[in-house]
Protein backbone atom coordinates (compact mmCIF):
# COMPACT_ATOMS: atom_id res chain seq x y z
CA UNK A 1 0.00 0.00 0.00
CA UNK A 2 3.18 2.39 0.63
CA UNK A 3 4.14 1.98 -2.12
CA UNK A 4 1.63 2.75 -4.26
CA UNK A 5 1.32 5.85 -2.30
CA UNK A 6 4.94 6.66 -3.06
CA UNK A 7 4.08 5.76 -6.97
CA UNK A 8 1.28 8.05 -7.38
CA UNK A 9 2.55 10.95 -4.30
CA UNK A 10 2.75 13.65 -7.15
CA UNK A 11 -1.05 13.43 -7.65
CA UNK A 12 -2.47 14.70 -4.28
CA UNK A 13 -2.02 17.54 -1.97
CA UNK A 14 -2.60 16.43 1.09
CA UNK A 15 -1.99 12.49 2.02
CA UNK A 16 -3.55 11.65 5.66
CA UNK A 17 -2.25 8.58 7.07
CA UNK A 18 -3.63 6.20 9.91
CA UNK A 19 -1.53 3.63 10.45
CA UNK A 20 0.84 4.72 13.13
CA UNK A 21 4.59 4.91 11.92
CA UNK A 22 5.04 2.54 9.55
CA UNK A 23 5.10 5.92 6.61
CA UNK A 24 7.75 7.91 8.99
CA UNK A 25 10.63 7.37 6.88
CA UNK A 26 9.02 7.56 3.60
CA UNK A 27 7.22 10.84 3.64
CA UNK A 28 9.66 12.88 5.67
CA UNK A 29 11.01 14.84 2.57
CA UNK A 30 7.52 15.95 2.10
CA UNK A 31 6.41 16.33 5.47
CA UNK A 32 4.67 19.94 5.09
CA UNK A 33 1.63 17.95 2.99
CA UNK A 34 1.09 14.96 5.36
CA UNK A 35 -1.18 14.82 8.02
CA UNK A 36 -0.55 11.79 10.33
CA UNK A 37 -3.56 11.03 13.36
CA UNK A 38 -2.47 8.41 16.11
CA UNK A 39 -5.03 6.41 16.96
CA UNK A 40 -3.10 3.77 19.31
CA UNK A 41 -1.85 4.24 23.29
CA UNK A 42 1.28 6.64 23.02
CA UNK A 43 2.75 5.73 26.45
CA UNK A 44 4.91 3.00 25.49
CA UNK A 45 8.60 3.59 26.36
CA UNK A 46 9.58 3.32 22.39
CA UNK A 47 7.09 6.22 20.75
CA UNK A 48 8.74 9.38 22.21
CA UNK A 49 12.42 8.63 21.25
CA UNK A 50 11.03 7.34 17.60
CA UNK A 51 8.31 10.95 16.78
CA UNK A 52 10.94 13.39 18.25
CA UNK A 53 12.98 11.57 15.77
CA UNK A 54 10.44 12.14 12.82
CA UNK A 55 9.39 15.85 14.78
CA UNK A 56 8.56 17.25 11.65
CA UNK A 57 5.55 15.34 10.88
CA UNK A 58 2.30 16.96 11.42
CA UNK A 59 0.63 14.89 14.34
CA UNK A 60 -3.16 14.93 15.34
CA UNK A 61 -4.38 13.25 18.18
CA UNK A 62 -7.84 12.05 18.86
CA UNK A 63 -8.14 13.18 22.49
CA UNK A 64 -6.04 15.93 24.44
CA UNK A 65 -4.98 13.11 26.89
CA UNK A 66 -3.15 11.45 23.89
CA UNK A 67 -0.51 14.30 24.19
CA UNK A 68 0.58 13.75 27.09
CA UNK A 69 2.80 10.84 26.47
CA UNK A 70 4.82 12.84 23.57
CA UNK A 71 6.32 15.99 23.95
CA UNK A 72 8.12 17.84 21.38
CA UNK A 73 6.62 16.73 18.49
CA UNK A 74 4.42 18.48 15.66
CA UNK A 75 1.06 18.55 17.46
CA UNK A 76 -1.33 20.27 15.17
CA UNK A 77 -4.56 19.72 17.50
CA UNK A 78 -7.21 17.23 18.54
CA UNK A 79 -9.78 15.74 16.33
CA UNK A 80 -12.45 13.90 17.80
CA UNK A 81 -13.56 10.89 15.95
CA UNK A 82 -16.74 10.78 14.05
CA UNK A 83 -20.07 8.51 12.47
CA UNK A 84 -22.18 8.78 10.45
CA UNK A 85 -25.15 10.65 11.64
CA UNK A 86 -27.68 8.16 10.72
CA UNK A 87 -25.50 4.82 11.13
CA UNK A 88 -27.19 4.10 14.56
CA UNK A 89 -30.31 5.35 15.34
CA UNK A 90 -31.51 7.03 18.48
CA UNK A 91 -34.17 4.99 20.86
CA UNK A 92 -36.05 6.44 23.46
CA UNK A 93 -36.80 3.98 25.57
CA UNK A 94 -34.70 2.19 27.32
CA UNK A 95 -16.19 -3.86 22.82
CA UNK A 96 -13.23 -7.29 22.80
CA UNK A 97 -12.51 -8.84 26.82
CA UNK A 98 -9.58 -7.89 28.10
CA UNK A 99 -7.64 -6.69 31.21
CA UNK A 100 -7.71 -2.99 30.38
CA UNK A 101 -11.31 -3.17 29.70
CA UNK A 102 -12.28 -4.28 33.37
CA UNK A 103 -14.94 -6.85 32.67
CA UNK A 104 -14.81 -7.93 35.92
CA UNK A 105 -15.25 -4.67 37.62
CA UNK A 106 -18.53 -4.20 35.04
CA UNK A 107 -19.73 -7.38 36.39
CA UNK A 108 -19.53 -6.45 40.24
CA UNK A 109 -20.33 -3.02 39.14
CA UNK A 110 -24.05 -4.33 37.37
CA UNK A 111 -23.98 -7.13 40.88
CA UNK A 112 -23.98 -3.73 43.53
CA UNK A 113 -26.64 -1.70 41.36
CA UNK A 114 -28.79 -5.09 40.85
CA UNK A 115 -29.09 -4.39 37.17
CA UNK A 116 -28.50 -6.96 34.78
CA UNK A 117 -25.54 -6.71 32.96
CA UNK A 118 -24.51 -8.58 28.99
CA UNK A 119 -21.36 -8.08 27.52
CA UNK A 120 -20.37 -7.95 23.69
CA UNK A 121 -16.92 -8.88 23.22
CA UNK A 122 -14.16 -10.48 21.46
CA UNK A 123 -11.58 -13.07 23.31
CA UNK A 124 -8.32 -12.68 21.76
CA UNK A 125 -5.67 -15.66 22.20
CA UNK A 126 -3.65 -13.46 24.00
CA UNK A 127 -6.46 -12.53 26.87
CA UNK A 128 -8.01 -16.17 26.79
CA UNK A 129 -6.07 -17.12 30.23
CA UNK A 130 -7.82 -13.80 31.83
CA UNK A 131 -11.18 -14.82 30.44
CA UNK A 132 -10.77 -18.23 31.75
CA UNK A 133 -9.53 -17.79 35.38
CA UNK A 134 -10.86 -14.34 35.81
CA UNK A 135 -13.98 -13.08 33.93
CA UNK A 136 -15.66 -16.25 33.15
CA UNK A 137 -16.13 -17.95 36.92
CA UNK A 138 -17.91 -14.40 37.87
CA UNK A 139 -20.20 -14.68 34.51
CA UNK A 140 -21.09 -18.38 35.80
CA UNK A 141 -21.78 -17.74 39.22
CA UNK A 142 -23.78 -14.73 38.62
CA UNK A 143 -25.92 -16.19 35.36
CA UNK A 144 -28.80 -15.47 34.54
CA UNK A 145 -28.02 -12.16 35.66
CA UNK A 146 -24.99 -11.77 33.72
CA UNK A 147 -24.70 -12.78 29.95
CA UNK A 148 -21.52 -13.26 27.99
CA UNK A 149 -23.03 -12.79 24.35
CA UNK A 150 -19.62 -12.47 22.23
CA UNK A 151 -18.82 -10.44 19.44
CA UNK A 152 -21.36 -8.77 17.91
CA UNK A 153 -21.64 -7.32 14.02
CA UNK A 154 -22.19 -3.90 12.80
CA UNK A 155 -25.99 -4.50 12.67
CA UNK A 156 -26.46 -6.22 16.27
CA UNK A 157 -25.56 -2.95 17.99
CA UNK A 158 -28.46 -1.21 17.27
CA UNK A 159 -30.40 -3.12 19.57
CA UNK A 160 -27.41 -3.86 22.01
CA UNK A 161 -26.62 -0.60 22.85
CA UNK A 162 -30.12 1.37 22.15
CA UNK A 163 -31.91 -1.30 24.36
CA UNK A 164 -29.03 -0.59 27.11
CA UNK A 165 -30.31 1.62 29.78
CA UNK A 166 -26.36 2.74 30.03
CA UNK A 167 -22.85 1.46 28.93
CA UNK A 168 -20.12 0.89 31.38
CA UNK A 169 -16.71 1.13 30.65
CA UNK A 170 -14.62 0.61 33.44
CA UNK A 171 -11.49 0.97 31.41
CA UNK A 172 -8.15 0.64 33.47
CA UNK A 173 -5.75 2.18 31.00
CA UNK A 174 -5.16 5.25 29.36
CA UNK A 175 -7.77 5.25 26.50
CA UNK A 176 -7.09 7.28 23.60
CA UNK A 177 -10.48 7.69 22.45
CA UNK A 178 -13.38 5.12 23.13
CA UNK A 179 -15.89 4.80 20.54
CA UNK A 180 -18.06 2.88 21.66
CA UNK A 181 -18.96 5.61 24.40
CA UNK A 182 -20.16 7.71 21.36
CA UNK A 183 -22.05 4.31 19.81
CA UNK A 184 -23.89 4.32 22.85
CA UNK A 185 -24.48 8.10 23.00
CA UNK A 186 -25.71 8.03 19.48
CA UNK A 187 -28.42 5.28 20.62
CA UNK A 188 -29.60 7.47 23.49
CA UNK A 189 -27.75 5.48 25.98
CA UNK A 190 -25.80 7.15 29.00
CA UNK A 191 -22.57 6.32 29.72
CA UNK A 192 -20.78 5.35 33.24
CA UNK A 193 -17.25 5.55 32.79
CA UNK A 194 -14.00 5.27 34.73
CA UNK A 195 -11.84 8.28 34.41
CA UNK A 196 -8.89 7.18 32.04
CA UNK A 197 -7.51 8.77 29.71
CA UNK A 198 -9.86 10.28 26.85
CA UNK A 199 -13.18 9.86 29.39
CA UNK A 200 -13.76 13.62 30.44
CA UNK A 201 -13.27 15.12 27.47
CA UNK A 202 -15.90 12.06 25.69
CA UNK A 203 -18.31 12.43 28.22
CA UNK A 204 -20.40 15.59 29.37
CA UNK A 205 -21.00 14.75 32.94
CA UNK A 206 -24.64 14.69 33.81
CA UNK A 207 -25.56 14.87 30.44
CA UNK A 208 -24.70 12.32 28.43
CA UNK A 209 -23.21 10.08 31.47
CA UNK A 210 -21.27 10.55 34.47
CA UNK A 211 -17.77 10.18 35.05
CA UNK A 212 -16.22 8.28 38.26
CA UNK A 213 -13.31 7.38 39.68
CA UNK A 214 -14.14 4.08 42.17
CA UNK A 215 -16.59 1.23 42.07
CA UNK A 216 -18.61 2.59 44.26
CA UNK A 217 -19.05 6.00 42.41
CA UNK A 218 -20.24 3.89 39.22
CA UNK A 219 -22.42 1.82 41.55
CA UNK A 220 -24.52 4.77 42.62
CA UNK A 221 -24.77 6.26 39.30
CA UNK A 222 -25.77 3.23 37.41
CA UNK A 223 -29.10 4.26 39.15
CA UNK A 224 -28.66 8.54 38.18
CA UNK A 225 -28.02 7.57 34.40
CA UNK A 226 -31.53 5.93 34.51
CA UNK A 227 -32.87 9.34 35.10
CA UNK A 228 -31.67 10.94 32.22
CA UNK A 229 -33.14 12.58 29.08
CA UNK A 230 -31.73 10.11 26.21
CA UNK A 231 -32.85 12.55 23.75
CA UNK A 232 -30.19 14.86 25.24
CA UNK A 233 -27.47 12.26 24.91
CA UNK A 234 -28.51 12.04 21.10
CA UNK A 235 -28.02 15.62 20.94
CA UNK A 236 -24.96 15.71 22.46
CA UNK A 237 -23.45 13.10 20.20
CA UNK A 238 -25.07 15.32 17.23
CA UNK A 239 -23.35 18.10 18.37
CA UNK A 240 -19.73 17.00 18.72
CA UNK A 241 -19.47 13.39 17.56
CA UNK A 242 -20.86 13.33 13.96
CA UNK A 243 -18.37 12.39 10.75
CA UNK A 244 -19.40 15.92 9.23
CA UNK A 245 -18.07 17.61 12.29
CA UNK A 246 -15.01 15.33 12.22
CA UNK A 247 -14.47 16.62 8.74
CA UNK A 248 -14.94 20.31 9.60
CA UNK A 249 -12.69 19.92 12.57
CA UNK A 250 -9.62 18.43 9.91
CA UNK A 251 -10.28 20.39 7.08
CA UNK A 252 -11.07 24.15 8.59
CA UNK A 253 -9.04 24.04 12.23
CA UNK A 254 -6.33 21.95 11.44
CA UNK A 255 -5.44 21.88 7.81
CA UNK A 256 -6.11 26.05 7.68
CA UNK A 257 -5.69 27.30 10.88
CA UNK A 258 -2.83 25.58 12.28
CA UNK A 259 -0.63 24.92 9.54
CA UNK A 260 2.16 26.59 7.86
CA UNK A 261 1.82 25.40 4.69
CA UNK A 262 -1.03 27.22 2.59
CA UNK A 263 -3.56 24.32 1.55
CA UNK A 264 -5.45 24.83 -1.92
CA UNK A 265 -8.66 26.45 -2.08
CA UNK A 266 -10.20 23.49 -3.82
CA UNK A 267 -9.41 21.46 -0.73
CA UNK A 268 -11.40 23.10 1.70
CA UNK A 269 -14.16 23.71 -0.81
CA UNK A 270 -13.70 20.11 -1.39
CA UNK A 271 -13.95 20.03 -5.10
CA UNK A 272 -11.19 19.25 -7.31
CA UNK A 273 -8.44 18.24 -5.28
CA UNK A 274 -8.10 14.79 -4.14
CA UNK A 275 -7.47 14.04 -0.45
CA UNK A 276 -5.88 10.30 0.45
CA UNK A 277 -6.39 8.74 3.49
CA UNK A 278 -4.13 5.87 3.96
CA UNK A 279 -5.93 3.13 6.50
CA UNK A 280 -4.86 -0.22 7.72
CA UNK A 281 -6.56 -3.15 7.05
């Protein structure tokens, strides 16, 4: 995929990549026209050595908590991510297992409030020893009022999450962004979340969820998230997490505003210029 990028890089004037570092050395001669958003955990020991070494590159994050872990580098800004307005749709009524993800806390969590609890999620071969020894004996002994469902499709969350009458995510690491906090939000359904990483800045406390920072906080407002308006946490997903306002955000604050390099009109009136996004698989 590289490099056909590096075949056709005279045809575009601005290439956006998403797949971490793996461009770095290829695009630093051209750095000024790149636009590079990290969408991993940046406090591994390895990143900050390797993007002060590439500083030139044009970074966006996709929370302000990302930035901590890399100073000196080429931030341009946060962008929030984005759907599609209409890919889930808002219901009035009432993601994979892993350590970070606190299953187990969600579980005791759902126990305390006397709510039933059912978890979506992938097992990865790497986690299968924690589902085994750690998550699965509290799913058993608490059945029927716990249910492990699995991993669900695009289509299944609809009714997953709009049915939900909140989401918890207990997470227990330093989250760059979350999205299935905005999934949920999109569906009408409050979130209870543990303060890590992106949370606050996902999360409008009171009104689209509540933030915490122990067991027991999440415990008593399970019960407080019941009480709110759903058609406010479908606005405030309409106001800040929509794809169109993820595409305002790149184009007119961080391609204009905070760059250098003048970007063609026919970019930002997104008409004859071609834009490529380079994804992984």
């Amino acid at each position: 995929m590289l490099e056909k990028v590096r075949q056709r890089i005279d045809q575009f004037d601005i290439l956006h990549f998403h797949i971490d570092l793996l461009h770095c050395p290829l695009v630093r001669a051209i750095a000024d026209w790149t636009l590079t958003t990290l969408h991993g955990r940046l406090d591994l020991p390895d990143l900050a050595p390797f993007y002060q070494t590439f500083r030139e590159l044009p970074l966006v994050s996709i929370s302000n908590d990302q930035q901590r872990y890399l100073r000196n580098v080429n931030w341009l800004g946060t962008v929030y991510h984005g759907l599609p307005r209409d890919l889930l749709a808002f219901q009035s009524r009432p993601g994979r297992i892993s350590p970070e993800k606190r299953p187990d806390l969600a579980i005791e969590i759902a126990a305390r409030s006397r709510m039933p609890l059912k978890i979506a999620a992938k097992i990865d071969r790497a986690d299968q020893a924690y589902w085994d020894t750690r998550v699965r004996p509290m799913v058993e002994a608490r059945r029927p009022d716990v249910e492990f469902i699995g991993e669900i499709n695009e289509r299944d969350k609809q009714s997953f999450l709009g049915d939900a009458a909140g989401l918890l995510f207990p997470v227990d690491w330093p989250e760059p962004f979350g999205l299935v906090m905005i999934e949920a939000m999109a569906c009408g359904t409050p979130v209870i979340a543990f303060r890590r990483g992106s949370v606050p800045e996902i999360v409008a406390e009171g009104i689209s969820g509540f933030v915490v920072e122990t067991t027991e906080e999440a415990v008593t407002a399970v019960g407080r998230a019941m009480h709110l308006n759903r058609a406010k946490v479908r606005a405030e997903f309409d106001r800040r997490f929509t794809a169109e306002r993820m595409a305002r955000d790149y184009v007119n604050r961080t391609l204009v505003s905070k760059r250098g390099r003048s970007v063609p009109r026919e970019v930002i009136n997104e008409s004859r210029q071609e834009w490529y996004e380079v994804r992984s698989s």
